[in-house]
Protein backbone atom coordinates (compact mmCIF):
# COMPACT_ATOMS: atom_id res chain seq x y z
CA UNK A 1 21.16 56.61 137.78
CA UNK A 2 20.03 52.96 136.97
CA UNK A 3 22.36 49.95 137.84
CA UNK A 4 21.98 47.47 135.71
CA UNK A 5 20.48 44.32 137.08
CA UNK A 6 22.20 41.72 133.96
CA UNK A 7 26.16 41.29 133.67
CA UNK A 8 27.49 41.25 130.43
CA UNK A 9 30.19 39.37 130.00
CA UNK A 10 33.36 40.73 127.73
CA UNK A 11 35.89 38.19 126.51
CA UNK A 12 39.87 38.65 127.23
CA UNK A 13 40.14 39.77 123.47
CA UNK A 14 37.45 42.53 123.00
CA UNK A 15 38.68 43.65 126.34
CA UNK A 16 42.52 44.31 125.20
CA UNK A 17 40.43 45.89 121.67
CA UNK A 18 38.54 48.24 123.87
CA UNK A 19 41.62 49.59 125.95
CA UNK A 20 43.81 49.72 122.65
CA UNK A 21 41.12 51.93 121.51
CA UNK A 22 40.88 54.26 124.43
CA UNK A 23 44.69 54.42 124.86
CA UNK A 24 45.11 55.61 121.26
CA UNK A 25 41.94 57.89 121.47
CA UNK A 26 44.17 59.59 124.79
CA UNK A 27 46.61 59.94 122.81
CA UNK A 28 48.92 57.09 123.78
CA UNK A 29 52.33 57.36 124.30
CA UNK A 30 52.95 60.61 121.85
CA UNK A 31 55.01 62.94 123.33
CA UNK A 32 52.58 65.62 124.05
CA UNK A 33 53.24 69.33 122.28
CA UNK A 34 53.89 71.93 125.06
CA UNK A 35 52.65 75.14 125.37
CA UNK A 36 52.55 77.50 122.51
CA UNK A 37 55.92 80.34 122.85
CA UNK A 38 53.21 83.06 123.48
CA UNK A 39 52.04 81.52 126.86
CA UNK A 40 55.95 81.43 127.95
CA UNK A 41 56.18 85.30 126.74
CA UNK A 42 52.86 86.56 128.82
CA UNK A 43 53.82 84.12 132.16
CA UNK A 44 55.50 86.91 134.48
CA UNK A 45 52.93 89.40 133.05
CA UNK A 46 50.19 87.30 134.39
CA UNK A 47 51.59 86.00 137.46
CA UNK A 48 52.17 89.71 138.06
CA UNK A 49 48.56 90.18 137.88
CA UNK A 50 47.45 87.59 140.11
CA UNK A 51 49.32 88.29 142.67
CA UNK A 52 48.47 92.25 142.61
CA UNK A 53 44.92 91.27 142.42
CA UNK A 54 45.61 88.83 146.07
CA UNK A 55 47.24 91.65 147.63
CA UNK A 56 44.82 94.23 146.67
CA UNK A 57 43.14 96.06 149.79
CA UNK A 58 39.11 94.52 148.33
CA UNK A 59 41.19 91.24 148.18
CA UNK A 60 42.98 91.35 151.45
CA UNK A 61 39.44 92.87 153.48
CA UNK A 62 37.36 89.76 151.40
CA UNK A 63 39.80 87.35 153.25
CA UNK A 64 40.19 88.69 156.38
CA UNK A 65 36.65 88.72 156.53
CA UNK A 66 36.34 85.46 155.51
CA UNK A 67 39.03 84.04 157.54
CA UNK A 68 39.08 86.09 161.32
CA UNK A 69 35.67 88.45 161.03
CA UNK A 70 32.91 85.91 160.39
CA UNK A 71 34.17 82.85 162.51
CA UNK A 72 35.03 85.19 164.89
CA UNK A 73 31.52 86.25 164.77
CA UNK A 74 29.94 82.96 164.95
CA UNK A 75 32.18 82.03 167.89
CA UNK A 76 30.79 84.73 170.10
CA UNK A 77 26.85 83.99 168.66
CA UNK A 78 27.28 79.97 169.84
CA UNK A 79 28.98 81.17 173.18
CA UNK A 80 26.44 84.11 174.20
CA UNK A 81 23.38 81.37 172.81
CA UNK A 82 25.14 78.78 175.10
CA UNK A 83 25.48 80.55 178.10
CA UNK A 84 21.75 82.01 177.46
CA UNK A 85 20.06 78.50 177.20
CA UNK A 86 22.03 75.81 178.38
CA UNK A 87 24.28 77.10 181.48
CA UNK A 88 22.15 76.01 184.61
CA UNK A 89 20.46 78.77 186.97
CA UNK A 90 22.38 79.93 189.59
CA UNK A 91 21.57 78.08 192.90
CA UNK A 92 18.71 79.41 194.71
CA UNK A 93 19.47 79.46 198.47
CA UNK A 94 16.90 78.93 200.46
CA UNK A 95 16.47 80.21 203.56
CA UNK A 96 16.60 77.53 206.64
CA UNK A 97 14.93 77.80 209.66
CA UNK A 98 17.53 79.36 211.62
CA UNK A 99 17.67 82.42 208.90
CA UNK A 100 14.24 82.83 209.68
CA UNK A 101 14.12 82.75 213.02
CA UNK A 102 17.09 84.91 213.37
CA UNK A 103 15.22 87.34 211.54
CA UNK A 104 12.07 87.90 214.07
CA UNK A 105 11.99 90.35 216.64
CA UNK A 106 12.97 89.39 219.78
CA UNK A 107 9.56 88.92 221.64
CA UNK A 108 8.96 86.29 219.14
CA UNK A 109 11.66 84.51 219.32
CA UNK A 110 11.44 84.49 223.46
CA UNK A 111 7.86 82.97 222.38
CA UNK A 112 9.63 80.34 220.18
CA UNK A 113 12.05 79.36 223.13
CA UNK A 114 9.09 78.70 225.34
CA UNK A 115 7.22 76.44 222.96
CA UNK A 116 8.07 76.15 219.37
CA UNK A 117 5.09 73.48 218.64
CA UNK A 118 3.11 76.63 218.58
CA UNK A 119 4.66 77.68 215.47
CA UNK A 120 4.21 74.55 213.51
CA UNK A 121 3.44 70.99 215.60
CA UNK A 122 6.24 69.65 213.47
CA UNK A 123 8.71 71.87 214.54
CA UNK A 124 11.32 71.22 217.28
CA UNK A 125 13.90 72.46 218.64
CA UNK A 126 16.53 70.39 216.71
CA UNK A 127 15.30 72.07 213.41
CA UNK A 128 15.71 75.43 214.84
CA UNK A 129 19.05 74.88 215.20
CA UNK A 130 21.27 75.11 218.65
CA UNK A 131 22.96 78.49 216.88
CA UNK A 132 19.95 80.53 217.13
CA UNK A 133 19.24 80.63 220.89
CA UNK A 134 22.94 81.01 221.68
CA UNK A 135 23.22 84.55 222.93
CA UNK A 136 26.28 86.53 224.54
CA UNK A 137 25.98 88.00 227.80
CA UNK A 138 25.94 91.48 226.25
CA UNK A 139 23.01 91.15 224.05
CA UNK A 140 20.74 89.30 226.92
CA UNK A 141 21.57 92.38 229.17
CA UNK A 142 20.02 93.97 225.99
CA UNK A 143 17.23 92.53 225.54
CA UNK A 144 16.09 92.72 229.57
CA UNK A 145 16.82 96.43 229.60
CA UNK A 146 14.66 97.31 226.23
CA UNK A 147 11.83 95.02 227.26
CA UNK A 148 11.79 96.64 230.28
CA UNK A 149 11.83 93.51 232.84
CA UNK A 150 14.80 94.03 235.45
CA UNK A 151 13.46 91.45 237.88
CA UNK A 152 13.83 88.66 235.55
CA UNK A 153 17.39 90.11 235.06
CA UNK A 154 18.21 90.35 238.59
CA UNK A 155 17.06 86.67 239.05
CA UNK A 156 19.10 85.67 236.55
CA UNK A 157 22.42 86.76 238.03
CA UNK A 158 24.09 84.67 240.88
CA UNK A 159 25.12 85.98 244.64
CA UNK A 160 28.22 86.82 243.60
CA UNK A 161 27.51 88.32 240.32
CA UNK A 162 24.69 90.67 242.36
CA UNK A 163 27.46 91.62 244.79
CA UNK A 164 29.99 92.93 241.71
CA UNK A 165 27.23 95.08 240.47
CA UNK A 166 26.28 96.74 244.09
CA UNK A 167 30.25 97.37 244.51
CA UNK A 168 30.71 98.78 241.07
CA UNK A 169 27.34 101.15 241.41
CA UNK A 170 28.34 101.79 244.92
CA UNK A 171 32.06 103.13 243.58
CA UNK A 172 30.75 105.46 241.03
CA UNK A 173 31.95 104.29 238.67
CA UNK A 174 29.51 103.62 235.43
């Protein structure tokens, strides 16, 4: 489509000529002839028609399809490509040093206790963690009796504690 570049200019008269012109070209102000007697004799017939063709079972599939099935479709597509590409990894854990340490055997981690610059010069004690070397009684009584050292379990134990263990081995009673 060109636009013209140059106005032309249309008087007040040829203007009114012009939409005279048009007007009676539409048809004016004629009362307009309605529709012939055979269109008024054939209306239910046809509206009949149409509305068994809408409720057909082609008819009713073709717009449940179009209406439910494919959006439904596309709904699930954009979720499942979502979730695929833009929903962020899971968070990788990863271990600390405590994890790690927990997970040595014990001769290790009596190794660790004496000097963990041996391990790594940058490694201390305060990134080890004060939860690793905190054992119960029970397991330390453990760990003597499978390493097989009972004199540094006997001088662990005070007077008193020494004397509870003669009585109860002296009673009998295990």
């Amino acid at each position: 489509m060109n636009y013209r570049t140059d106005r032309i200019q249309i008087t007040d008269g040829e203007e009114e000529r012009l939409a005279s012109e048009i007007r009676a070209l539409a048809g004016g102000d004629a009362p307009r002839p309605g529709p012939p007697d055979a269109y008024w004799q054939n209306l239910v017939v046809r509206v009949n028609g149409r509305i068994d063709r809408a409720t057909s079972g082609r008819a009713l599939s073709i717009s449940w399809a179009a209406r439910v099935a494919i959006p439904g479709v596309v709904a699930i597509v954009s979720f499942l490509v979502g979730l695929h590409y833009y929903a962020p990894d899971a968070m990788h854990h990863e271990p600390s040093v405590a994890e790690v340490l927990l997970s040595l055997p014990p001769s290790s981690i009596d190794s660790l206790l004496a000097d963990p610059s041996r391990v790594d010069p940058s490694l201390s004690v305060e990134d080890v963690g004060p939860d690793v070397f905190v054992f119960s009684r029970d397991q330390i009584a453990e760990y003597f009796m499978d390493n097989g050292n009972p004199a540094d379990a006997v001088d662990g134990i005070s007077d008193r504690e020494a004397n509870t263990v003669f009585a109860v081995l002296a009673s009998g009673n295990k």
